[in-house]
C-alpha atoms as a PDB file:
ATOM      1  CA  UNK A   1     -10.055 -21.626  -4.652  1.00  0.00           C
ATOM      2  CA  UNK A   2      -7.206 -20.445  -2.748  1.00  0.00           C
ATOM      3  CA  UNK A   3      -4.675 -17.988  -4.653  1.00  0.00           C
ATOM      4  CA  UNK A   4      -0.976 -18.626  -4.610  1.00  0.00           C
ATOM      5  CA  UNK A   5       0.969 -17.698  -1.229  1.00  0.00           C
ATOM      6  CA  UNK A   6       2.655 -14.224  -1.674  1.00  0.00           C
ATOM      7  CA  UNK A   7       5.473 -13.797   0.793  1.00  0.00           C
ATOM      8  CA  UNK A   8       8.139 -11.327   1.860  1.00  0.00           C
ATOM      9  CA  UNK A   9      11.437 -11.590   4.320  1.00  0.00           C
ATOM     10  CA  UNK A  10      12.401  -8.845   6.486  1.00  0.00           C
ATOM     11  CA  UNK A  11      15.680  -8.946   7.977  1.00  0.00           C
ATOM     12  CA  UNK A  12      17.239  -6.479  10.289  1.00  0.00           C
ATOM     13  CA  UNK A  13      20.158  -4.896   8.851  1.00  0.00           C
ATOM     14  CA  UNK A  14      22.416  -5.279  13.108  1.00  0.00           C
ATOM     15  CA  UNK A  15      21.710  -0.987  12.976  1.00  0.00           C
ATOM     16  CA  UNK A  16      19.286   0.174  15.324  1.00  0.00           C
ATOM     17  CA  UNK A  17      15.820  -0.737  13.993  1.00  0.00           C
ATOM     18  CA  UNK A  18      16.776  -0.842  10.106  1.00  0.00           C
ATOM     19  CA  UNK A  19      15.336  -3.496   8.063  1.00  0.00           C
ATOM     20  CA  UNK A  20      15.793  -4.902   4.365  1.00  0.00           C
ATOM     21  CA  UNK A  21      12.427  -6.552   2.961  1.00  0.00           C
ATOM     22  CA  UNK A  22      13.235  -8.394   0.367  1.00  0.00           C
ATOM     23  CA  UNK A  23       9.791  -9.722  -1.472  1.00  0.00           C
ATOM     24  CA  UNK A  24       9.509 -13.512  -3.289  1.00  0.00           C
ATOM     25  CA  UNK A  25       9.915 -11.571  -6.503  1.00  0.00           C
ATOM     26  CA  UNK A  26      13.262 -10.662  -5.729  1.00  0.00           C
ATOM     27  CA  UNK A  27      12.740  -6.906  -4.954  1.00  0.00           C
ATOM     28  CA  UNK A  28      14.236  -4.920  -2.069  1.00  0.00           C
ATOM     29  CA  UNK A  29      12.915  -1.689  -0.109  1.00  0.00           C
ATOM     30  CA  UNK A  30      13.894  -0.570   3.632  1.00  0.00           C
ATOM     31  CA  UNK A  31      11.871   0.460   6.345  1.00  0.00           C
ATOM     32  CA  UNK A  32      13.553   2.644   9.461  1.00  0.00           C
ATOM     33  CA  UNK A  33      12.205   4.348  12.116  1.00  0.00           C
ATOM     34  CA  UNK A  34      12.953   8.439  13.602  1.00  0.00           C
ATOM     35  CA  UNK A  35      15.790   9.354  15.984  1.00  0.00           C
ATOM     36  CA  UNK A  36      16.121   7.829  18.853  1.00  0.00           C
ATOM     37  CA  UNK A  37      15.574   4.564  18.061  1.00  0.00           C
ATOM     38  CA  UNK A  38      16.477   4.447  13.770  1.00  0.00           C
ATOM     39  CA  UNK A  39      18.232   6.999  11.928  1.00  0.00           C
ATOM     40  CA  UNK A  40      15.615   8.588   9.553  1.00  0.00           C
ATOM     41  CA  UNK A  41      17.089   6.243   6.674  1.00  0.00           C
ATOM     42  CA  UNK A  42      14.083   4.514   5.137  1.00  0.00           C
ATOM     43  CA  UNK A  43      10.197   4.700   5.178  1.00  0.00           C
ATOM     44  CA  UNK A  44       8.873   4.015   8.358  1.00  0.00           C
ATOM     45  CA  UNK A  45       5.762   0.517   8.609  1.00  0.00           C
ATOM     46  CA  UNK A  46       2.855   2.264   8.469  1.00  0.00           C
ATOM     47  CA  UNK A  47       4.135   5.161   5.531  1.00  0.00           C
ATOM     48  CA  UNK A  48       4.650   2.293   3.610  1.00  0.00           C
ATOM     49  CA  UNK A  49       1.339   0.318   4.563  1.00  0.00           C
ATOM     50  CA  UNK A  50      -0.383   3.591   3.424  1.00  0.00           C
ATOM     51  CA  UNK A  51       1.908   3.761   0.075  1.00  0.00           C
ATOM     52  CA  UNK A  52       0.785   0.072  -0.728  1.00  0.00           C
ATOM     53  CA  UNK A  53      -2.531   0.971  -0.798  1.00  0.00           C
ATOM     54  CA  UNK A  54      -1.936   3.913  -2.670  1.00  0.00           C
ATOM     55  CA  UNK A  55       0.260   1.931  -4.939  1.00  0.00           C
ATOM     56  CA  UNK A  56      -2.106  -0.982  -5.734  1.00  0.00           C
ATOM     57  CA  UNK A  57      -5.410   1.343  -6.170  1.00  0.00           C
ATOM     58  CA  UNK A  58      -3.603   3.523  -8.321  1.00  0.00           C
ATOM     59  CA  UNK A  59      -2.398   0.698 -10.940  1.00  0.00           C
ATOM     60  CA  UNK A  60      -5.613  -0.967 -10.873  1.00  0.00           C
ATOM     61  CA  UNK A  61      -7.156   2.798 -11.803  1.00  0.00           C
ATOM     62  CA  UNK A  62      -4.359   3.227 -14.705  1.00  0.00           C
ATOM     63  CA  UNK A  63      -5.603  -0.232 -15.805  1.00  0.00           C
ATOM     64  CA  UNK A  64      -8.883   0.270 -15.932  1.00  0.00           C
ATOM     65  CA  UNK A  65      -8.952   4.021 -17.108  1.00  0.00           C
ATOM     66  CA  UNK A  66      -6.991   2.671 -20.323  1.00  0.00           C
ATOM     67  CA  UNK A  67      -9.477  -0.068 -20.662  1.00  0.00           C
ATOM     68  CA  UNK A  68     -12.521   2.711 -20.191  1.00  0.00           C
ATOM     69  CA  UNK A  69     -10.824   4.402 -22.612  1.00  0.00           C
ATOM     70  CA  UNK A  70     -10.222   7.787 -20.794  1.00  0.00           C
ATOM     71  CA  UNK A  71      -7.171   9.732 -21.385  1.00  0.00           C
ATOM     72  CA  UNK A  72      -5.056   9.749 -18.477  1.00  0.00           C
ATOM     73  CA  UNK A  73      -1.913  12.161 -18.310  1.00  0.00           C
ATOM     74  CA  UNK A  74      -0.929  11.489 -15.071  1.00  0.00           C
ATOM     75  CA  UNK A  75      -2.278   9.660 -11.482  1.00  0.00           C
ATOM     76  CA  UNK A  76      -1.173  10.441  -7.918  1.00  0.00           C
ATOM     77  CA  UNK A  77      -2.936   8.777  -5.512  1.00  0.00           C
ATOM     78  CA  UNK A  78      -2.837  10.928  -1.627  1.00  0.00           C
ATOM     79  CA  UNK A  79      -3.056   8.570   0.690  1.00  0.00           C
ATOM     80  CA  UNK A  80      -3.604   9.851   4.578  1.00  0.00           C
ATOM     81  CA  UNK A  81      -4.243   7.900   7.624  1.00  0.00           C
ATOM     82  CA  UNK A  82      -5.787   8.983  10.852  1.00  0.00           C
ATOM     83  CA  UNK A  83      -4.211   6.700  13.991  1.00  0.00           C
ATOM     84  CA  UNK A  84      -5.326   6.388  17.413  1.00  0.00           C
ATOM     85  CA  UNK A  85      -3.314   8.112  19.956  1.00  0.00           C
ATOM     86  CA  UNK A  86      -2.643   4.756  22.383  1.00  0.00           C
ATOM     87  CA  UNK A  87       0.094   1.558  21.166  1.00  0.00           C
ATOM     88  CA  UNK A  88      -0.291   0.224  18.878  1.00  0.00           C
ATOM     89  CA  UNK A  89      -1.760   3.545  17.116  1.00  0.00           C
ATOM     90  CA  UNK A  90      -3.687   1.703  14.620  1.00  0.00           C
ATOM     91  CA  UNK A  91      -4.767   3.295  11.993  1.00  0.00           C
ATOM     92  CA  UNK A  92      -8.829   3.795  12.418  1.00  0.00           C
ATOM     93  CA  UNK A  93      -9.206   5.891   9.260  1.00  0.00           C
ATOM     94  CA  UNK A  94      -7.758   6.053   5.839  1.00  0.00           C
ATOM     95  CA  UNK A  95      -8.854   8.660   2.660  1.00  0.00           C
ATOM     96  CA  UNK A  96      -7.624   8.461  -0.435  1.00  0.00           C
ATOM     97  CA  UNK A  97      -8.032  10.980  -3.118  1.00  0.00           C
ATOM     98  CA  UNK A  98      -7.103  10.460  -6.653  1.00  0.00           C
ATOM     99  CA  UNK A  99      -5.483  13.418  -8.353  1.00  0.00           C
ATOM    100  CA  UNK A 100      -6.417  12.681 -12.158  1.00  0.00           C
ATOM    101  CA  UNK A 101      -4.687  15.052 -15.293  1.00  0.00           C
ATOM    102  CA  UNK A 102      -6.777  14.597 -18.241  1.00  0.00           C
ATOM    103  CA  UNK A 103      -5.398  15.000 -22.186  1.00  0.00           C
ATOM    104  CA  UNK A 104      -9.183  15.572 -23.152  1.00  0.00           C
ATOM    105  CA  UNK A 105     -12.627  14.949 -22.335  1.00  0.00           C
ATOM    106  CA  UNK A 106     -13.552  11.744 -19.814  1.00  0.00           C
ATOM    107  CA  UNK A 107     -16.719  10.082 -19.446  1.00  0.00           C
ATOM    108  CA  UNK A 108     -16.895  10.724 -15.291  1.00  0.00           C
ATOM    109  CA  UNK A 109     -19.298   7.860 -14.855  1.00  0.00           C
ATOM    110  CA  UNK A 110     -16.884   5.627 -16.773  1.00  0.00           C
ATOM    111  CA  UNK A 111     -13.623   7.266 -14.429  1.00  0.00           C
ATOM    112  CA  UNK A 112     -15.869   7.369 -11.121  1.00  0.00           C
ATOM    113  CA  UNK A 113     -16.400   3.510 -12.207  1.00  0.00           C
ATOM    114  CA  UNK A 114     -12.959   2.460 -12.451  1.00  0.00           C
ATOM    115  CA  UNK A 115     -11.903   4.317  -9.791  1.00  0.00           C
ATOM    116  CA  UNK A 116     -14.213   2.104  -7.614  1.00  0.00           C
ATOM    117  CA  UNK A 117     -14.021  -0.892  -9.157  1.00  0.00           C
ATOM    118  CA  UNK A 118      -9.877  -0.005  -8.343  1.00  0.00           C
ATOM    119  CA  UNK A 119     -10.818   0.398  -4.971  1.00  0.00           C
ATOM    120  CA  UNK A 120     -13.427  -2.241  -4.075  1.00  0.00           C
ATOM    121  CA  UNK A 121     -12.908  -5.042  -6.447  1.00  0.00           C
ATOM    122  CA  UNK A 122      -9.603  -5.433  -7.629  1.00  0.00           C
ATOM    123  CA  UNK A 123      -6.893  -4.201  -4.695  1.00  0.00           C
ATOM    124  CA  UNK A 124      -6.229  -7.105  -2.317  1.00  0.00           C
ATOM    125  CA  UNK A 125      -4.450  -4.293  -0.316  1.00  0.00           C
ATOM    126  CA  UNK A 126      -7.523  -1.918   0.039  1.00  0.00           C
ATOM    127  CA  UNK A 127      -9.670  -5.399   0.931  1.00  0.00           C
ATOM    128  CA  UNK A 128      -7.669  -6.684   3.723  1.00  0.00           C
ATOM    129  CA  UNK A 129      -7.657  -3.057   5.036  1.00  0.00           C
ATOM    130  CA  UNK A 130     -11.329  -2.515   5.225  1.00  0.00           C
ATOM    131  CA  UNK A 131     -12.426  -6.361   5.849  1.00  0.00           C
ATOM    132  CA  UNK A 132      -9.338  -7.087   8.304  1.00  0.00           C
ATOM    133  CA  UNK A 133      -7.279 -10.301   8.118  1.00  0.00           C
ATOM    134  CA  UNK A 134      -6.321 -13.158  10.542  1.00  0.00           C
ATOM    135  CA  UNK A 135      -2.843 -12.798  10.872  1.00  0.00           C
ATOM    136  CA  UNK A 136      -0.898 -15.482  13.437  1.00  0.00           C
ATOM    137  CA  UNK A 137       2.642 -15.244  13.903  1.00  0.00           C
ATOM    138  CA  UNK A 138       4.948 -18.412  15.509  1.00  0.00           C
ATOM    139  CA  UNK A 139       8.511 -18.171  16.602  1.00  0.00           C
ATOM    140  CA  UNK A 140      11.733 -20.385  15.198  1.00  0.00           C
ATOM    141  CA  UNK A 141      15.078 -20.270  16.885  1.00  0.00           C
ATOM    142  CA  UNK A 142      18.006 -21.227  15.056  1.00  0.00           C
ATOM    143  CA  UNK A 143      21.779 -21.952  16.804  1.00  0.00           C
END
């Protein structure tokens, strides 16, 4: 069974290298690059690659923390990428570390258990990462 298509549009904005992604959902966010070829305005590819990850581990912990029971203050998820030094500078390690505030006593099985179960069963982010995708790309010009 295949899951529905998920899709996003990014358009360049005509200023140096900054682009609106606008997802199928309807929300907007901007990526940019550093001086000399953006302006600094947005959150460059590969911050916001990282921040995905972060993003979709972290609210499939939150989930499954309330589920487990465990009272969660507050979740920040550090997310830091190592990248190879030659284009395209892939990224060829990424740690994350979950920074967990508790209101009371946890069960650390049950929180070590939905932290990896966050992880390695329920972020489609974190499994294309570490399983790698096929990813084709096709040109259409328009007049």
């Amino acid at each position: 069974m295949v899951a529905a298509m998920t899709k996003a549009t990014a358009r360049w904005s005509g200023n140096k290298v900054l682009f609106d992604i606008e997802s199928a959902s309807g929300h907007t966010v901007q990526i940019d690059e550093a001086p000399i070829f953006g302006d600094d305005a947005a959150m460059r590819p590969t911050e916001m690659l990282l921040g995905a990850l972060g993003g979709c581990t972290g609210l499939n912990a939150v989930l499954l923390l309330k589920k487990f029971k465990q009272p969660l203050r507050s979740l920040e998820v550090e997310i830091e990428g190592d990248r190879e030094e030659q284009w395209p500078k892939a990224f060829n390690r990424i740690e994350l570390t979950f920074h967990c505030t508790w209101e009371g006593d946890i069960d650390k099985k049950l929180v070590d258990e939905a932290i990896d179960l966050a992880c390695n069963r329920y972020c489609p982010i974190h499994a294309t990462l570490s399983h790698g995708v096929k990813i084709e790309h096709k040109r259409k010009d328009t007049h």
